[in-house]
PDB file of N, CA and C in Angstrom:
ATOM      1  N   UNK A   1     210.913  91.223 237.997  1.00  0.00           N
ATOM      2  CA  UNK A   1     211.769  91.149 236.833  1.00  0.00           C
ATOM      3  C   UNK A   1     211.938  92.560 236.256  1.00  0.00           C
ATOM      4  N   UNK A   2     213.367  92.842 235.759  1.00  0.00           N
ATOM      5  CA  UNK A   2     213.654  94.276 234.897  1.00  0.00           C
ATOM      6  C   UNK A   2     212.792  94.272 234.058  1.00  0.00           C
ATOM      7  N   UNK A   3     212.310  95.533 233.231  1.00  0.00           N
ATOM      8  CA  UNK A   3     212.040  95.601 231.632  1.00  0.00           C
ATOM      9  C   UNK A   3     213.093  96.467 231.229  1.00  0.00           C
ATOM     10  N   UNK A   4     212.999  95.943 230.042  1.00  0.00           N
ATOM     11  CA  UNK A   4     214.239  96.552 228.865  1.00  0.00           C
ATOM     12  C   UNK A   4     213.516  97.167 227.885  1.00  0.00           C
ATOM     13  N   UNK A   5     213.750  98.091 227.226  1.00  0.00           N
ATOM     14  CA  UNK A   5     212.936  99.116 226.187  1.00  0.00           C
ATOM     15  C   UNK A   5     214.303  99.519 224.837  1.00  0.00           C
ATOM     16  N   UNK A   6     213.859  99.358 223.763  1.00  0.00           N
ATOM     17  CA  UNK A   6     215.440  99.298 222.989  1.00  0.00           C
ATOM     18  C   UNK A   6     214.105 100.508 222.003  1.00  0.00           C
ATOM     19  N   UNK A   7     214.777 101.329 221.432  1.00  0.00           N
ATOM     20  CA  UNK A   7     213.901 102.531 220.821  1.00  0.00           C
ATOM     21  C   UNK A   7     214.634 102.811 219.687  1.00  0.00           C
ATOM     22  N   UNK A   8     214.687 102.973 218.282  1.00  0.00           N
ATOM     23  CA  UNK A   8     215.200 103.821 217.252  1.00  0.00           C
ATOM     24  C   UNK A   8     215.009 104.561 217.324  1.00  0.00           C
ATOM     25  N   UNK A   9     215.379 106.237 217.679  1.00  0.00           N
ATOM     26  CA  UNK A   9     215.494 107.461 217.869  1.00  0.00           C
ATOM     27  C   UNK A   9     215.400 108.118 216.545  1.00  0.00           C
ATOM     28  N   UNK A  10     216.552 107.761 216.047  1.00  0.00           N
ATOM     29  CA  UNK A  10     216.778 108.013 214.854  1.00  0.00           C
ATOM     30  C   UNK A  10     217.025 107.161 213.899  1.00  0.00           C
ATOM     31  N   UNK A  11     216.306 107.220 212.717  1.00  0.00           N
ATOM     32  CA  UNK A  11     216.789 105.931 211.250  1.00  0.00           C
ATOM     33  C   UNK A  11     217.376 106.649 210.151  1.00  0.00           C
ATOM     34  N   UNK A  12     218.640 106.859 209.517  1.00  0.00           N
ATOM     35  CA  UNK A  12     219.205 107.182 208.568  1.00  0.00           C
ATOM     36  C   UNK A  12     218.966 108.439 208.515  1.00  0.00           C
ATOM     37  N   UNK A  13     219.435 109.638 209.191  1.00  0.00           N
ATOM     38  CA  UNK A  13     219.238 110.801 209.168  1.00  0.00           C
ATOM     39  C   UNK A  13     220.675 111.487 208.812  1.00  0.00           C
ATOM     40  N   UNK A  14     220.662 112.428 208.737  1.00  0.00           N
ATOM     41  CA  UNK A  14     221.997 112.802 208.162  1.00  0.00           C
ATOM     42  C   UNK A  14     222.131 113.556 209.095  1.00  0.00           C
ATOM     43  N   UNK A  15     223.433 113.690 209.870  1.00  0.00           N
ATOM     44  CA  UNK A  15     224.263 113.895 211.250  1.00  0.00           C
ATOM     45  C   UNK A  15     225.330 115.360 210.638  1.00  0.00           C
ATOM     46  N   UNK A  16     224.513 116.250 211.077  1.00  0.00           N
ATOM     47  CA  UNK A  16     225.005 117.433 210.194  1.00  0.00           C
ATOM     48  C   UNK A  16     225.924 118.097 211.710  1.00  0.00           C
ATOM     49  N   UNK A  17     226.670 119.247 211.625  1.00  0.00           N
ATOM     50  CA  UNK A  17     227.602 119.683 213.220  1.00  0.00           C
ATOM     51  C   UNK A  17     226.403 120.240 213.943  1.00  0.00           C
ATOM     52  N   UNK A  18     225.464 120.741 214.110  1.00  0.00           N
ATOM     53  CA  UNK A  18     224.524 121.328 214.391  1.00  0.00           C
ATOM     54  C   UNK A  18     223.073 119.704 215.131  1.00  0.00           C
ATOM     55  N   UNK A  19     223.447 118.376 214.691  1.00  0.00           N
ATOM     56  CA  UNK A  19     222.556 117.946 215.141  1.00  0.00           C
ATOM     57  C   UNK A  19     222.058 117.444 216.524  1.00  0.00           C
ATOM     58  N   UNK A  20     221.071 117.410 216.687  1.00  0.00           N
ATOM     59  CA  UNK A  20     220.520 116.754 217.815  1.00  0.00           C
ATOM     60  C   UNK A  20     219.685 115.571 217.834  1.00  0.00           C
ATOM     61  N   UNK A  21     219.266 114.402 218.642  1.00  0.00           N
ATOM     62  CA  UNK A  21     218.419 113.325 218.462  1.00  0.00           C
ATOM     63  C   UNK A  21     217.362 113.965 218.626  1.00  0.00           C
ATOM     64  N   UNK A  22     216.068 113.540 218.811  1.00  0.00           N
ATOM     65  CA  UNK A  22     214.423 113.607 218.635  1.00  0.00           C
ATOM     66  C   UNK A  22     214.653 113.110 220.361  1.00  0.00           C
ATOM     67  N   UNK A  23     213.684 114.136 221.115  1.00  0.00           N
ATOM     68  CA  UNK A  23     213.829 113.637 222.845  1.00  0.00           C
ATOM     69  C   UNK A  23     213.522 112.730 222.768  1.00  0.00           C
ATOM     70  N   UNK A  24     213.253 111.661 224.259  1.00  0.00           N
ATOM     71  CA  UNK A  24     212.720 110.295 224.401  1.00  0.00           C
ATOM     72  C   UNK A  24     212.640 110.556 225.711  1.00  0.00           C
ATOM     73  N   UNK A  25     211.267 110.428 226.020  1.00  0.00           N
ATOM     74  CA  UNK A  25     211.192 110.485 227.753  1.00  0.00           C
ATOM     75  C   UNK A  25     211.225 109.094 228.082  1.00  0.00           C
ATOM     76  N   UNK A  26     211.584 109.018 228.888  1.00  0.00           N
ATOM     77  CA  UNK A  26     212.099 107.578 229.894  1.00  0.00           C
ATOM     78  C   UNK A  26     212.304 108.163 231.170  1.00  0.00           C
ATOM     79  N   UNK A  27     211.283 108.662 232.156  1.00  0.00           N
ATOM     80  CA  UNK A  27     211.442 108.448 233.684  1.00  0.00           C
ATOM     81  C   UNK A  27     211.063 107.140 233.871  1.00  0.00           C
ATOM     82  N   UNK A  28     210.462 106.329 233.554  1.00  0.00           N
ATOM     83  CA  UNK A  28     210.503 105.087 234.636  1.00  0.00           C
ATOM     84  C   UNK A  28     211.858 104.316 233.898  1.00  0.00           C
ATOM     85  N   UNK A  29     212.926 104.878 233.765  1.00  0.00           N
ATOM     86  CA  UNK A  29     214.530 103.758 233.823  1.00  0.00           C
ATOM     87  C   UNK A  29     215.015 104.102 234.221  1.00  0.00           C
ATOM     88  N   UNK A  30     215.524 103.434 235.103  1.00  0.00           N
ATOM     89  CA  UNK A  30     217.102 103.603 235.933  1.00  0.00           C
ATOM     90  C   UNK A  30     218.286 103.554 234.916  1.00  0.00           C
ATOM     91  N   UNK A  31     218.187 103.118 234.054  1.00  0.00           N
ATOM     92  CA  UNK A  31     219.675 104.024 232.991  1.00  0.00           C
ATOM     93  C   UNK A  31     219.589 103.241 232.008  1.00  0.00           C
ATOM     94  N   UNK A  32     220.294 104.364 230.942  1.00  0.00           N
ATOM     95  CA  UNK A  32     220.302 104.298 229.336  1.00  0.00           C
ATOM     96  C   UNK A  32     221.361 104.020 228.782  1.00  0.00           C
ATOM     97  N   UNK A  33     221.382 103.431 227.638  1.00  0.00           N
ATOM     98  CA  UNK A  33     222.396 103.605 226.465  1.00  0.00           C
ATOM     99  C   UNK A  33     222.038 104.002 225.285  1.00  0.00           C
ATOM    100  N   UNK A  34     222.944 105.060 224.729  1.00  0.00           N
ATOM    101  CA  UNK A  34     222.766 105.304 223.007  1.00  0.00           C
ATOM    102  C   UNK A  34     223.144 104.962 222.320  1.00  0.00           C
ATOM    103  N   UNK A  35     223.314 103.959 221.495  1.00  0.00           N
ATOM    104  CA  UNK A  35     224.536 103.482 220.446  1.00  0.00           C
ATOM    105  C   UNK A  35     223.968 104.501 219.180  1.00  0.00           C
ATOM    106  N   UNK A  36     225.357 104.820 218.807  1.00  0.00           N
ATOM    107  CA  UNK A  36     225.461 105.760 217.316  1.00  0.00           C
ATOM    108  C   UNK A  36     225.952 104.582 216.771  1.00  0.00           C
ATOM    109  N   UNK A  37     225.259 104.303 215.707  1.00  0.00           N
ATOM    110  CA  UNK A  37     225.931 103.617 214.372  1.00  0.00           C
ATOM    111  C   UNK A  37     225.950 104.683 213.245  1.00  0.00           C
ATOM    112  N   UNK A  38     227.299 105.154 212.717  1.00  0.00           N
ATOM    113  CA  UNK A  38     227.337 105.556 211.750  1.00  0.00           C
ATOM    114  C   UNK A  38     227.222 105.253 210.037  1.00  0.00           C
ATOM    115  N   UNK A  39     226.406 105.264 209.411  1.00  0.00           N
ATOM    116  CA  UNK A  39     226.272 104.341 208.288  1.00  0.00           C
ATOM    117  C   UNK A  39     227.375 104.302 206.846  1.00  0.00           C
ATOM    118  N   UNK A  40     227.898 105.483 207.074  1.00  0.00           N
ATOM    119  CA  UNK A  40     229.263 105.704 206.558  1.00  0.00           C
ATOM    120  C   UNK A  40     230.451 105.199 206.693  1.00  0.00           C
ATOM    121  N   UNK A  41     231.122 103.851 207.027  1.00  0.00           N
ATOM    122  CA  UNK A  41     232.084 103.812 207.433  1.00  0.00           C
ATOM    123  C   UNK A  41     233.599 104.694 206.898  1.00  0.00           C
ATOM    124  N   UNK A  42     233.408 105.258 205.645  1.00  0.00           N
ATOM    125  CA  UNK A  42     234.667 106.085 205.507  1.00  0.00           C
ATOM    126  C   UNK A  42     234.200 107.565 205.744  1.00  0.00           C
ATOM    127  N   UNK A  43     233.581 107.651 206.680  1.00  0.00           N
ATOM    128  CA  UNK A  43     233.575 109.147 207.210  1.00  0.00           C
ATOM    129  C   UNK A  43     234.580 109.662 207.547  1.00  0.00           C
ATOM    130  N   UNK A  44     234.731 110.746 207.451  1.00  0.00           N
ATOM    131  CA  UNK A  44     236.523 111.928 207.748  1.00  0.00           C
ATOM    132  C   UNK A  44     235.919 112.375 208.950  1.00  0.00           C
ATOM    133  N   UNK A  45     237.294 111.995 209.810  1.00  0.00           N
ATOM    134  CA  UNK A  45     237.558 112.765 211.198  1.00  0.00           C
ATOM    135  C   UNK A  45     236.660 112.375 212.331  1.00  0.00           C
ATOM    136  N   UNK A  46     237.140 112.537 213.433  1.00  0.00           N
ATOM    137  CA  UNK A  46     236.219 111.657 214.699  1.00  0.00           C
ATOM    138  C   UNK A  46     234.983 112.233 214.861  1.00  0.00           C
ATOM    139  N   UNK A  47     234.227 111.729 215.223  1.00  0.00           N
ATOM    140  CA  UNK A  47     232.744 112.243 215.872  1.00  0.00           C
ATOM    141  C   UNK A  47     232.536 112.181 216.934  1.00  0.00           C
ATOM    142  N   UNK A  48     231.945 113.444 217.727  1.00  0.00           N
ATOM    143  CA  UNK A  48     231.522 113.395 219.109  1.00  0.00           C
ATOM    144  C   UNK A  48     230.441 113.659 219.467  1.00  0.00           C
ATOM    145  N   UNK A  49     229.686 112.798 220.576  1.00  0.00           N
ATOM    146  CA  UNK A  49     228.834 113.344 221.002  1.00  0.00           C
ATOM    147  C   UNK A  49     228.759 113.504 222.509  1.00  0.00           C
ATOM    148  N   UNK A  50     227.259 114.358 222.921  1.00  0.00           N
ATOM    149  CA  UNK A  50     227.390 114.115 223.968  1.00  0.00           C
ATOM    150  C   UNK A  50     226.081 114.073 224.385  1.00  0.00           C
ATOM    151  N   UNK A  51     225.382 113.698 226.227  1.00  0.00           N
ATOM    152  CA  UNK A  51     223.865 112.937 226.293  1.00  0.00           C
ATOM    153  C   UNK A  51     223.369 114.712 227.071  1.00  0.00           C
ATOM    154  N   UNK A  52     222.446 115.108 226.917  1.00  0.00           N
ATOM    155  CA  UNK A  52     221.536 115.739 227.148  1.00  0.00           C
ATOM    156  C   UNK A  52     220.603 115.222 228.110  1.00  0.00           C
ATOM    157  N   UNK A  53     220.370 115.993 228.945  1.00  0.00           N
ATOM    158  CA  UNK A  53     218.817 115.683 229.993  1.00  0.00           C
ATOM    159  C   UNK A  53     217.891 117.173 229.887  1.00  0.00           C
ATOM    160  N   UNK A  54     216.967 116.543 230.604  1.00  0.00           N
ATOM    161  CA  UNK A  54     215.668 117.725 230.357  1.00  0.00           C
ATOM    162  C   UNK A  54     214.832 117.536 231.493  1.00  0.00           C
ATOM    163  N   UNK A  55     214.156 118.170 232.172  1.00  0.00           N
ATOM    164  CA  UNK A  55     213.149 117.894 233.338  1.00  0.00           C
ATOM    165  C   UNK A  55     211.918 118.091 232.493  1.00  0.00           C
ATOM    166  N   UNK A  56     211.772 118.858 230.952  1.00  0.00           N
ATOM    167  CA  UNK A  56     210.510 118.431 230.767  1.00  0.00           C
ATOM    168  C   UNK A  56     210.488 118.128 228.782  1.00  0.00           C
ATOM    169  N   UNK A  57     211.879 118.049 228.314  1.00  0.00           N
ATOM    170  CA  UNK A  57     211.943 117.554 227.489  1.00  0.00           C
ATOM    171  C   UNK A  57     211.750 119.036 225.928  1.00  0.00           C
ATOM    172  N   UNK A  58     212.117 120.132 226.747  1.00  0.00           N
ATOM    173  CA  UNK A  58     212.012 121.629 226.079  1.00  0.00           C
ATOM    174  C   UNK A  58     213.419 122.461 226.323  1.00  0.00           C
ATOM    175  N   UNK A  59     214.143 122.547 227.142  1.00  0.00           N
ATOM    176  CA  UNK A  59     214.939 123.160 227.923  1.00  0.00           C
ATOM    177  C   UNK A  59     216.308 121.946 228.169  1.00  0.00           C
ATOM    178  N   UNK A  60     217.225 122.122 227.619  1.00  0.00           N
ATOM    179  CA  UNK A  60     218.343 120.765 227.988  1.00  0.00           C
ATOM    180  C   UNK A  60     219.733 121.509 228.170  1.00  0.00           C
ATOM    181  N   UNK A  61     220.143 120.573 229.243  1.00  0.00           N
ATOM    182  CA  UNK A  61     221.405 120.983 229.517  1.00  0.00           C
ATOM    183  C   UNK A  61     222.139 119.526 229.591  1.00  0.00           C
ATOM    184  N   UNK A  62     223.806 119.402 229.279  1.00  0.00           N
ATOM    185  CA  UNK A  62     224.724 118.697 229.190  1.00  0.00           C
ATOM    186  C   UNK A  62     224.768 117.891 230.412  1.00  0.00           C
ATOM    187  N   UNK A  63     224.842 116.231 229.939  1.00  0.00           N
ATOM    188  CA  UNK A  63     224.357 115.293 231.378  1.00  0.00           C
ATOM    189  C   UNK A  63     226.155 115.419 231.324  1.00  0.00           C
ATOM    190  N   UNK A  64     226.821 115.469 230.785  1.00  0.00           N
ATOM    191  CA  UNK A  64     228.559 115.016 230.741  1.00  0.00           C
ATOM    192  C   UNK A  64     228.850 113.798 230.548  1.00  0.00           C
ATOM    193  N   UNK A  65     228.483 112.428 230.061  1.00  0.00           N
ATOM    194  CA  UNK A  65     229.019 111.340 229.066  1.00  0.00           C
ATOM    195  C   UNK A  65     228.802 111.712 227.820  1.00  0.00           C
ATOM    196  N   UNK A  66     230.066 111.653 227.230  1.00  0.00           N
ATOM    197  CA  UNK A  66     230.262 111.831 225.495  1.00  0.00           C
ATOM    198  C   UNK A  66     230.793 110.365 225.252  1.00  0.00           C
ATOM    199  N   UNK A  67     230.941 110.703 223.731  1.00  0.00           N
ATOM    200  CA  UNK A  67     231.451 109.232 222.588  1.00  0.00           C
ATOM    201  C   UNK A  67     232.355 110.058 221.582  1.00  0.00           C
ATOM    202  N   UNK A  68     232.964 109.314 221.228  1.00  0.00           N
ATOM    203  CA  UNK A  68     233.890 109.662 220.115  1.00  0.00           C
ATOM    204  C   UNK A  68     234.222 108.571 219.514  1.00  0.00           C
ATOM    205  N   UNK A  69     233.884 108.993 218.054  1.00  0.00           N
ATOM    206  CA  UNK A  69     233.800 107.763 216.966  1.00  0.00           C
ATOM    207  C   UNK A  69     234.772 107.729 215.898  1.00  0.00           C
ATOM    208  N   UNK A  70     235.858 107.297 215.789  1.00  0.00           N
ATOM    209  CA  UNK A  70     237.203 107.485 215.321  1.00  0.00           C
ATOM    210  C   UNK A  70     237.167 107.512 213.815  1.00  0.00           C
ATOM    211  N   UNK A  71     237.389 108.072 212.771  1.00  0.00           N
ATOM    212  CA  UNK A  71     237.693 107.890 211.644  1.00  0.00           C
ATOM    213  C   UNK A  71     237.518 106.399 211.073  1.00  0.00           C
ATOM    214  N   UNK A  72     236.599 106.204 210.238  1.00  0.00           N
ATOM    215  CA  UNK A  72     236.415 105.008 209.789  1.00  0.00           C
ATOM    216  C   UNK A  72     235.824 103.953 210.225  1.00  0.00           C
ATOM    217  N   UNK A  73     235.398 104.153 212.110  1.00  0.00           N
ATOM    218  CA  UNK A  73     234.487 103.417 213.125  1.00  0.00           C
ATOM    219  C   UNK A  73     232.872 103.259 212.454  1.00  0.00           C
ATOM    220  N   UNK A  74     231.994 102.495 212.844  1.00  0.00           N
ATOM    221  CA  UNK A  74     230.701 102.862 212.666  1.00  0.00           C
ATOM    222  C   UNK A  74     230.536 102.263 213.535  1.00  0.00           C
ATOM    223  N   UNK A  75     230.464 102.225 215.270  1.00  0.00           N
ATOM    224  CA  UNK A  75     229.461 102.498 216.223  1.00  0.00           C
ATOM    225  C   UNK A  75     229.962 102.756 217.627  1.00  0.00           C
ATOM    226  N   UNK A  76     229.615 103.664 218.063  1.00  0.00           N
ATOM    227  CA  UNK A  76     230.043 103.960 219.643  1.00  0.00           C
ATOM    228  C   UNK A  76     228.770 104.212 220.363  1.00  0.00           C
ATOM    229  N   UNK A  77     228.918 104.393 222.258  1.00  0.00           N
ATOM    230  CA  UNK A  77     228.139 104.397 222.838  1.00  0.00           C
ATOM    231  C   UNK A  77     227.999 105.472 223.867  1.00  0.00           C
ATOM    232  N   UNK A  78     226.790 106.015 224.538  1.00  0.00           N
ATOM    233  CA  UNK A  78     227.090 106.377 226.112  1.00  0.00           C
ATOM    234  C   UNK A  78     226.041 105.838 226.696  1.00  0.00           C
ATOM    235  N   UNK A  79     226.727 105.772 227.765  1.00  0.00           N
ATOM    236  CA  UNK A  79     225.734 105.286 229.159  1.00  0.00           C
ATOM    237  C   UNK A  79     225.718 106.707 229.873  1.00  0.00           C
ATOM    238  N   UNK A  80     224.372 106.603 230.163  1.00  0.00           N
ATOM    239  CA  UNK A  80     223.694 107.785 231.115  1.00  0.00           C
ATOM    240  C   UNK A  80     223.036 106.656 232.209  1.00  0.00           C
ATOM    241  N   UNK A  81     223.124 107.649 233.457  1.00  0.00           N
ATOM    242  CA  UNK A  81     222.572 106.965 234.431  1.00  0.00           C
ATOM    243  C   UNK A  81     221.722 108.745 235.200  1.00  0.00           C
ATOM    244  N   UNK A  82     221.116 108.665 236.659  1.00  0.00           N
ATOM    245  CA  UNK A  82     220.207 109.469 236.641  1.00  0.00           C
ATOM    246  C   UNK A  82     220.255 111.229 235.640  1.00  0.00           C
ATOM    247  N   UNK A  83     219.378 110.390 235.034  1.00  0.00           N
ATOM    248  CA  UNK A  83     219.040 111.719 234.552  1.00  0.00           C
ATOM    249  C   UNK A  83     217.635 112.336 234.275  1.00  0.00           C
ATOM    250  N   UNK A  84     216.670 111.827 235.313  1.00  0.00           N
ATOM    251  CA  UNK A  84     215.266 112.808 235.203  1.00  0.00           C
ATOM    252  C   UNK A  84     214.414 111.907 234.304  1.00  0.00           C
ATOM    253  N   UNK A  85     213.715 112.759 233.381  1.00  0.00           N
ATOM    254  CA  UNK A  85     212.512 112.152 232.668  1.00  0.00           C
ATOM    255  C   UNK A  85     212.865 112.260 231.044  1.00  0.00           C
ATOM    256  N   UNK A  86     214.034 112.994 231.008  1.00  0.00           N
ATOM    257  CA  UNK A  86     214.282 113.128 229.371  1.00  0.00           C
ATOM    258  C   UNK A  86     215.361 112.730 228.447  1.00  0.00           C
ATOM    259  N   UNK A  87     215.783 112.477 227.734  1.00  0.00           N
ATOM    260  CA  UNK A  87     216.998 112.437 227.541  1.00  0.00           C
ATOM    261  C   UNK A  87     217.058 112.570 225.367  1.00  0.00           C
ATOM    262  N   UNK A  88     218.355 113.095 225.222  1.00  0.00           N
ATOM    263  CA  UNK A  88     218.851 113.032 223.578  1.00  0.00           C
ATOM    264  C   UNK A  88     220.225 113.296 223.443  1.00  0.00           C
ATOM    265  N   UNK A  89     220.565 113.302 222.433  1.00  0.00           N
ATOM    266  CA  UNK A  89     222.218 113.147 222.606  1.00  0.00           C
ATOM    267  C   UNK A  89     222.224 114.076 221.570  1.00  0.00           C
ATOM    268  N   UNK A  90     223.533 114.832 221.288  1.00  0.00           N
ATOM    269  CA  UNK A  90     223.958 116.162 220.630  1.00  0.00           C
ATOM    270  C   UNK A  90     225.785 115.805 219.989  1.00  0.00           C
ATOM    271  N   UNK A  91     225.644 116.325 218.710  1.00  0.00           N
ATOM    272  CA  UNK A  91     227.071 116.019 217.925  1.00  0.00           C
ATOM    273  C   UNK A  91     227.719 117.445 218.433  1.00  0.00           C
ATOM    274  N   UNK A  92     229.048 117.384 218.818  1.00  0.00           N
ATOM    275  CA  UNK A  92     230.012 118.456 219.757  1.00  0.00           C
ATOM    276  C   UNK A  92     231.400 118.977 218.750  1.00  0.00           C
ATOM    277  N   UNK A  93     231.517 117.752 217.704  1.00  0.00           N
ATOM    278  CA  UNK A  93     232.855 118.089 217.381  1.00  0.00           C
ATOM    279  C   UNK A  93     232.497 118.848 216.043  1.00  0.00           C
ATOM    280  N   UNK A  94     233.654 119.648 215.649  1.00  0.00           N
ATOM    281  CA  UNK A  94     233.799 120.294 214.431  1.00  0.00           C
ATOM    282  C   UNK A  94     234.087 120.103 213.055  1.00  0.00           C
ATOM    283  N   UNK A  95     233.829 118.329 213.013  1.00  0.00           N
ATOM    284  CA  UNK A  95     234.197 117.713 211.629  1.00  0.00           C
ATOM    285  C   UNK A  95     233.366 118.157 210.528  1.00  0.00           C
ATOM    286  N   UNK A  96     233.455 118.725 209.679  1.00  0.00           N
ATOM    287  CA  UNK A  96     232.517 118.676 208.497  1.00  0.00           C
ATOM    288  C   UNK A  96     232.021 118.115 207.907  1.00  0.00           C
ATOM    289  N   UNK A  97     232.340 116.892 208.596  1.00  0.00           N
ATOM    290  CA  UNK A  97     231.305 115.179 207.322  1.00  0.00           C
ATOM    291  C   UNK A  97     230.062 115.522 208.246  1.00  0.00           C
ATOM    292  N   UNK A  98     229.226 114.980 207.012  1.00  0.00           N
ATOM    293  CA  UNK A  98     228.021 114.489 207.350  1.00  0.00           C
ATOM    294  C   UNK A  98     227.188 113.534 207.212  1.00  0.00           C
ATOM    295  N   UNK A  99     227.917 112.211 207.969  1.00  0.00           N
ATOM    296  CA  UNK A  99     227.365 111.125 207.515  1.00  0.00           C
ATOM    297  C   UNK A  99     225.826 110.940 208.195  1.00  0.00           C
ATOM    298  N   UNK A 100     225.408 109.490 207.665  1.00  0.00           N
ATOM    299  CA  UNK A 100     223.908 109.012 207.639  1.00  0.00           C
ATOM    300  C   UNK A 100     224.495 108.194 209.680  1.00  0.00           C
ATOM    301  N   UNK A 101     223.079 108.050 210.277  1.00  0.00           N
ATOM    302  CA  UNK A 101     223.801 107.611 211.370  1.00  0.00           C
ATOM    303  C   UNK A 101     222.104 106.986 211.610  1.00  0.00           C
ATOM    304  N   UNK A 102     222.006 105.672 212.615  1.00  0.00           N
ATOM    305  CA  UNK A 102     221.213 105.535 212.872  1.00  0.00           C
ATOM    306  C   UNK A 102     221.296 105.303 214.608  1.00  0.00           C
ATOM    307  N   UNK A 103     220.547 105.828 215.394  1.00  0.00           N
ATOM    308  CA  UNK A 103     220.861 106.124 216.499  1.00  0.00           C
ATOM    309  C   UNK A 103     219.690 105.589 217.762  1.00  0.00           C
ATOM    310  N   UNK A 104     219.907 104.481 218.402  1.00  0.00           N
ATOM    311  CA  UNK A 104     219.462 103.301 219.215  1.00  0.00           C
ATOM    312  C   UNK A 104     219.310 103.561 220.776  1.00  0.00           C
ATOM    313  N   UNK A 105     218.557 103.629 221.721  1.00  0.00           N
ATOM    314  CA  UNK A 105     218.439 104.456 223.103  1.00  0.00           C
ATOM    315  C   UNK A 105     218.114 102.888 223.477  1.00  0.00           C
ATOM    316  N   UNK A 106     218.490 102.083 224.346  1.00  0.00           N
ATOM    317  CA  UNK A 106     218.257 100.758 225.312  1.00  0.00           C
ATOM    318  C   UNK A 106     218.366 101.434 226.469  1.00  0.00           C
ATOM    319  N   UNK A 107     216.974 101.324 227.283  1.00  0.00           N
ATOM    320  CA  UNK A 107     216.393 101.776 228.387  1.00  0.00           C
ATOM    321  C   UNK A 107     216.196 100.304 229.636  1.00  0.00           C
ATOM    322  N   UNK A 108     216.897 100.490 230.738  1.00  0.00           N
ATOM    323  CA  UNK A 108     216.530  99.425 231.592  1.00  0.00           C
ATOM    324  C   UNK A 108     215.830  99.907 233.287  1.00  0.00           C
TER     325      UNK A 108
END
């Protein structure tokens, strides 16, 4: 039988252009999802992110699935599939809001 692992990364943090999630190692899953819930629903301007990997959870480079969370949305996703032992996700776009976001990693 699979196991499933669902993790709060993040709880009500404020999602500034500069942020990043808190790592989460997960080598034993064969693939992830992040859901961003934004807790703001009238946030200005889209939000992007994108998923990060790490071989030791110090050093990260761009896995290439992003999200973009449309004006007024509160929740989008990415799916990552191999990506090593590490993983966090990173805000890309240049909006100046800074809403509250709470941010969910489901590991299978």
């Amino acid at each position: 039988m699979r196991e499933s692992y669902t993790a709060a990364v993040e709880r009500n943090v404020v999602c500034g252009r500069d942020f990043t999630s808190e790592p989460y190692e997960a080598a034993w899953a064969d693939e992830a999802i992040f859901f961003i819930r934004v807790l703001d629903p009238n946030h200005k301007g889209k939000l992007a992110f994108t998923a990060e990997i790490s071989p030791d959870g110090m050093r990260w480079c761009a896995q290439g699935s992003t999200c973009e969370i449309a004006e007024g949305a509160d929740l989008g996703f990415i799916r990552v599939k191999h990506f090593g032992g590490w993983l966090r996700i990173r805000r890309i776009d240049a909006v100046k809001t800074e809403p509250k976001v709470i941010v969910y990693l489901n590991l299978k």
